[in-house]
N, C-alpha and C. Protein backbone atom coordinates (compact mmCIF):
# COMPACT_ATOMS: atom_id res chain seq x y z
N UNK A 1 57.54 -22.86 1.56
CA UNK A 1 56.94 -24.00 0.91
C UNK A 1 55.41 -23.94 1.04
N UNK A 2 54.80 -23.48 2.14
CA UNK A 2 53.52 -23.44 2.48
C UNK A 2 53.09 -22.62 1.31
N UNK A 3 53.47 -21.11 1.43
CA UNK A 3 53.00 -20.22 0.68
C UNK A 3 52.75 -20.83 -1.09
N UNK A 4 53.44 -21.47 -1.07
CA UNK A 4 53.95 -22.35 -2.97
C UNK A 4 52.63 -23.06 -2.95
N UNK A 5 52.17 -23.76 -1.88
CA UNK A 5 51.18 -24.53 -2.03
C UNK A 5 49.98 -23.95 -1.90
N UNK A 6 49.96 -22.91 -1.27
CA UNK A 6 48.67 -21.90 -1.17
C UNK A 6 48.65 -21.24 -2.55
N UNK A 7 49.58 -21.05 -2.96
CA UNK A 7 49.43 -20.33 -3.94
C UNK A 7 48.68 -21.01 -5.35
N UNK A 8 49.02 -22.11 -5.34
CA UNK A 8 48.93 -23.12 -6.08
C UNK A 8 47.60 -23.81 -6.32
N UNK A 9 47.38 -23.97 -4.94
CA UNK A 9 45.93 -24.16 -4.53
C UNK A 9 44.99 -22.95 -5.27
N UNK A 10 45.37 -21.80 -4.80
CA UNK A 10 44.71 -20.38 -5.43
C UNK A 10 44.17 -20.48 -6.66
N UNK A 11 45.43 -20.51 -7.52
CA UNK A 11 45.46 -20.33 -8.74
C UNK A 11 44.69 -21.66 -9.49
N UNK A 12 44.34 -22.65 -8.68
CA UNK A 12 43.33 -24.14 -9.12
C UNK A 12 42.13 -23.87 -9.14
N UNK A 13 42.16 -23.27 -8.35
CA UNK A 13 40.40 -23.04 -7.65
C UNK A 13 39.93 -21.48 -9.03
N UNK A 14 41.04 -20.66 -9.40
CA UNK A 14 40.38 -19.78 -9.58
C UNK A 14 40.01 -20.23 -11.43
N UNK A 15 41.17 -21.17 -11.72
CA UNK A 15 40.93 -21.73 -13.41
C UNK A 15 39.83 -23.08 -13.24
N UNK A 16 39.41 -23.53 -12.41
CA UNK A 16 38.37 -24.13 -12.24
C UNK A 16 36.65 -23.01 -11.97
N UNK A 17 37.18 -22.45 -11.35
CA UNK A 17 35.75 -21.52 -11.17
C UNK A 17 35.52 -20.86 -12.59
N UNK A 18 36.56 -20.33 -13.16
CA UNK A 18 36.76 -19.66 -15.12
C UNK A 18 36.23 -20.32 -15.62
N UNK A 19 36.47 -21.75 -15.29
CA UNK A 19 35.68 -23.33 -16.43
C UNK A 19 34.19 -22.72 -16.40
N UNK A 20 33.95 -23.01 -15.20
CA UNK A 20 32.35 -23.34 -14.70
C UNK A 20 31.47 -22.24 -15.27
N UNK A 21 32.43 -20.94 -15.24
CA UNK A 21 31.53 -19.57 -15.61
C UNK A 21 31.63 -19.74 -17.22
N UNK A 22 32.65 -20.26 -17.60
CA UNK A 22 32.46 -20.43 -19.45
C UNK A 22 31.60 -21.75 -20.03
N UNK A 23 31.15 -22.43 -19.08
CA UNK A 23 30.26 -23.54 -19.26
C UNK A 23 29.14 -23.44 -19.54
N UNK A 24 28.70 -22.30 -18.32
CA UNK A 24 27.16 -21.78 -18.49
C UNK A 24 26.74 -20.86 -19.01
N UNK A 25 28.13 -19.76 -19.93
CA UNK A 25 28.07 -19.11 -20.72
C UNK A 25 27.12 -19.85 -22.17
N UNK A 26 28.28 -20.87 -22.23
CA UNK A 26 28.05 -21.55 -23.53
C UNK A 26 26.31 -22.38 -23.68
N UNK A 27 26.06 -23.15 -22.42
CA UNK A 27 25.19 -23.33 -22.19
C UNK A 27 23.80 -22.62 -22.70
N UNK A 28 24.00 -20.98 -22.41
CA UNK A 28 22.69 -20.00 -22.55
C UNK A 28 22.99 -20.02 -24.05
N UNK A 29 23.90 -20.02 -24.74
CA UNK A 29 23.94 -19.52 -26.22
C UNK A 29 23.10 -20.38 -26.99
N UNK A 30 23.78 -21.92 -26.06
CA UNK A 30 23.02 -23.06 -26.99
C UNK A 30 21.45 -23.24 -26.73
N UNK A 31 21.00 -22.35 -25.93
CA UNK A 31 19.79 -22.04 -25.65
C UNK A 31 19.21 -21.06 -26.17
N UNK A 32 19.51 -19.93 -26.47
CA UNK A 32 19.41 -18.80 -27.57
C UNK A 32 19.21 -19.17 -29.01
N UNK A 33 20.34 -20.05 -29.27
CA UNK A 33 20.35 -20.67 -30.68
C UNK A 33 19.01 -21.45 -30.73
N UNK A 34 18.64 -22.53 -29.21
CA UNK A 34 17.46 -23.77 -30.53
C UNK A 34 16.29 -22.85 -30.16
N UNK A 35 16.09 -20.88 -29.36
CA UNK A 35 15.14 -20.70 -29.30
C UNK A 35 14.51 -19.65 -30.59
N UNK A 36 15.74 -19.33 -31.14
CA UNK A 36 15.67 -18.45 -32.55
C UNK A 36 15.14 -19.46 -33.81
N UNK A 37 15.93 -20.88 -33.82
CA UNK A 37 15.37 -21.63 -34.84
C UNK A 37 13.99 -21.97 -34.48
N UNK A 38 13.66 -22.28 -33.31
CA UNK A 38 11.65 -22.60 -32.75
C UNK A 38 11.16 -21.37 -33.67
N UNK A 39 11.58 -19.94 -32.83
CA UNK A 39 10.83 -19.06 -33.81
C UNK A 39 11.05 -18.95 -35.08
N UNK A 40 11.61 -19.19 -35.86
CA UNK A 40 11.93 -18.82 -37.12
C UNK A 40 10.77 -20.23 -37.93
N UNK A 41 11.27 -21.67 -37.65
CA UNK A 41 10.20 -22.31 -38.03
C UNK A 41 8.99 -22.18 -37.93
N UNK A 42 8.46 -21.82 -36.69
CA UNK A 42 6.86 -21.11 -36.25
C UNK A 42 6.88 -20.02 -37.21
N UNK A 43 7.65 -18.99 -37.79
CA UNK A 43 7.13 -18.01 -38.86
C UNK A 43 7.12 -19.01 -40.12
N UNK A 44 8.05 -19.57 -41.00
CA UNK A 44 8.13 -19.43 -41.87
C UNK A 44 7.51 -21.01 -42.28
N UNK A 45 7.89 -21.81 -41.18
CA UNK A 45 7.39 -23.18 -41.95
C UNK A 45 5.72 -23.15 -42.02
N UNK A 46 5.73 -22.84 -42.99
CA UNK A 46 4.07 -22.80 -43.76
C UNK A 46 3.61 -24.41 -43.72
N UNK A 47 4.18 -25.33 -44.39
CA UNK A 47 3.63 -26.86 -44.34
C UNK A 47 3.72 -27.39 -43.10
N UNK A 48 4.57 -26.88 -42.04
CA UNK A 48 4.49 -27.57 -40.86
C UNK A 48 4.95 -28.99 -40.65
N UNK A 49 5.75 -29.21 -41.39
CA UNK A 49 6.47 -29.92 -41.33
C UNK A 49 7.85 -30.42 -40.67
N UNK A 50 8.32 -29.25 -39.82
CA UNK A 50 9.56 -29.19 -38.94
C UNK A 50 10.34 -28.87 -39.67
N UNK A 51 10.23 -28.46 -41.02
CA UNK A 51 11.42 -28.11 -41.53
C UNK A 51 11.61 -27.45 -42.58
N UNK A 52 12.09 -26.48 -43.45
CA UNK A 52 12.20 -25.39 -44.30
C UNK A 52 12.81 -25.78 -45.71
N UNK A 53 11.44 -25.89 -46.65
CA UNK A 53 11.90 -26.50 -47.76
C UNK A 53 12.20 -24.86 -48.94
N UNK A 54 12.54 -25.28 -49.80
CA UNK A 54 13.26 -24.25 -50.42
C UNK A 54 12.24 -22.61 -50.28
N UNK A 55 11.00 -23.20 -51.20
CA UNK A 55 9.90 -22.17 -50.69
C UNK A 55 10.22 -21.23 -49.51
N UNK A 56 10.14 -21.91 -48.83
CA UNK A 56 9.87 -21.63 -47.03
C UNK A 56 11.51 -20.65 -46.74
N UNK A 57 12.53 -21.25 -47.49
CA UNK A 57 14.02 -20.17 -47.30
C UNK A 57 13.99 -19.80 -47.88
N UNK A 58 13.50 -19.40 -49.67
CA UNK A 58 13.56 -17.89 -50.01
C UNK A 58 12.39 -17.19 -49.36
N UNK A 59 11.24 -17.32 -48.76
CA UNK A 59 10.58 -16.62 -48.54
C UNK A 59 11.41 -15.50 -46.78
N UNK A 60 12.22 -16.70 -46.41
CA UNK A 60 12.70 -16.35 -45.36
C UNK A 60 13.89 -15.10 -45.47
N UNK A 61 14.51 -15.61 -46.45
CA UNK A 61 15.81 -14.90 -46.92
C UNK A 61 15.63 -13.53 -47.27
N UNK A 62 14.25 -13.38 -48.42
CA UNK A 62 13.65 -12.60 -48.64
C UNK A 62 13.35 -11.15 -47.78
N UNK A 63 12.64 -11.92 -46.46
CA UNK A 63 12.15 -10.87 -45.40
C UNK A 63 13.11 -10.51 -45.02
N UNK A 64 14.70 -11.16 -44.57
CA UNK A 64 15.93 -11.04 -43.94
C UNK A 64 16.58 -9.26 -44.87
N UNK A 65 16.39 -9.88 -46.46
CA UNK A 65 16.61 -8.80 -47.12
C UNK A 65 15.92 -7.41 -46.73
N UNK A 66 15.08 -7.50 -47.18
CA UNK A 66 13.55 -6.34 -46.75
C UNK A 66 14.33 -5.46 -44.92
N UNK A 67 14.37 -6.69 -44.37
CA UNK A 67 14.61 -6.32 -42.97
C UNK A 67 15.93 -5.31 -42.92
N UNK A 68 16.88 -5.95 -43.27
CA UNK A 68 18.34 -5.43 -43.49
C UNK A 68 18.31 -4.18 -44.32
N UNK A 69 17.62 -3.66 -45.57
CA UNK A 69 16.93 -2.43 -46.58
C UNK A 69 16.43 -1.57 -45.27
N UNK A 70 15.70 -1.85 -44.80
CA UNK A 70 15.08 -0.88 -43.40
C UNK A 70 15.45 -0.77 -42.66
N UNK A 71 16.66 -0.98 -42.19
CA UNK A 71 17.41 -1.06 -40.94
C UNK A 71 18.43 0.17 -41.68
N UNK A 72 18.88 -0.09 -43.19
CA UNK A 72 19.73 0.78 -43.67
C UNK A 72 19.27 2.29 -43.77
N UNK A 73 18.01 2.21 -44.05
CA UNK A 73 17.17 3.52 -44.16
C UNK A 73 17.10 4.45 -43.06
N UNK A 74 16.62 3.00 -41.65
CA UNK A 74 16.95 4.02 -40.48
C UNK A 74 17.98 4.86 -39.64
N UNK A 75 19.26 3.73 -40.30
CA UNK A 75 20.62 4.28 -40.20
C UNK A 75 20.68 5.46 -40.86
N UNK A 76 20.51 5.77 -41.80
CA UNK A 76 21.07 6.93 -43.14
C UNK A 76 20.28 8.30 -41.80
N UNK A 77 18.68 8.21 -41.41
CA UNK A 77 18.22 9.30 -40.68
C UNK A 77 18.74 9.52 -39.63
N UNK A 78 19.34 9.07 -38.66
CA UNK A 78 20.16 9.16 -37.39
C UNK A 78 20.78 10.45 -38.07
């Protein structure tokens, strides 16, 4: 009976510690994410306005293209 409860105990502690490590996983992403949109507005929002009016996303989309074209080019020389 002891062992059932040790065991039990075990297996609590170790899907609680899993939580905690997928918490602060998620945590850094959502930190990754609002630090890619900071930069991306600092490039592209020209009016400075906090926010990306059509202008401002094709010009963005644009470079994304360009970027993705040169990335293919460098692939093909490998």
């Amino acid at each position: 009976m002891k062992k059932l409860v040790l065991i039990a105990v075990a297996a609590s502690m170790v899907t609680g510690l899993t939580s905690i490590s997928r918490a602060a996983d998620d945590g850094g992403a959502k930190k990754d994410k609002a630090a890619r949109h900071a930069e991306l507005l600092k490039k592209y929002d020209k009016n400075g306005d906090g926010k990306l009016d059509e202008s401002e996303k094709a010009a963005m989309k644009e470079d994304q293209k360009k970027h993705k074209k040169d990335g293919d080019k460098k692939e093909e020389t490998k």
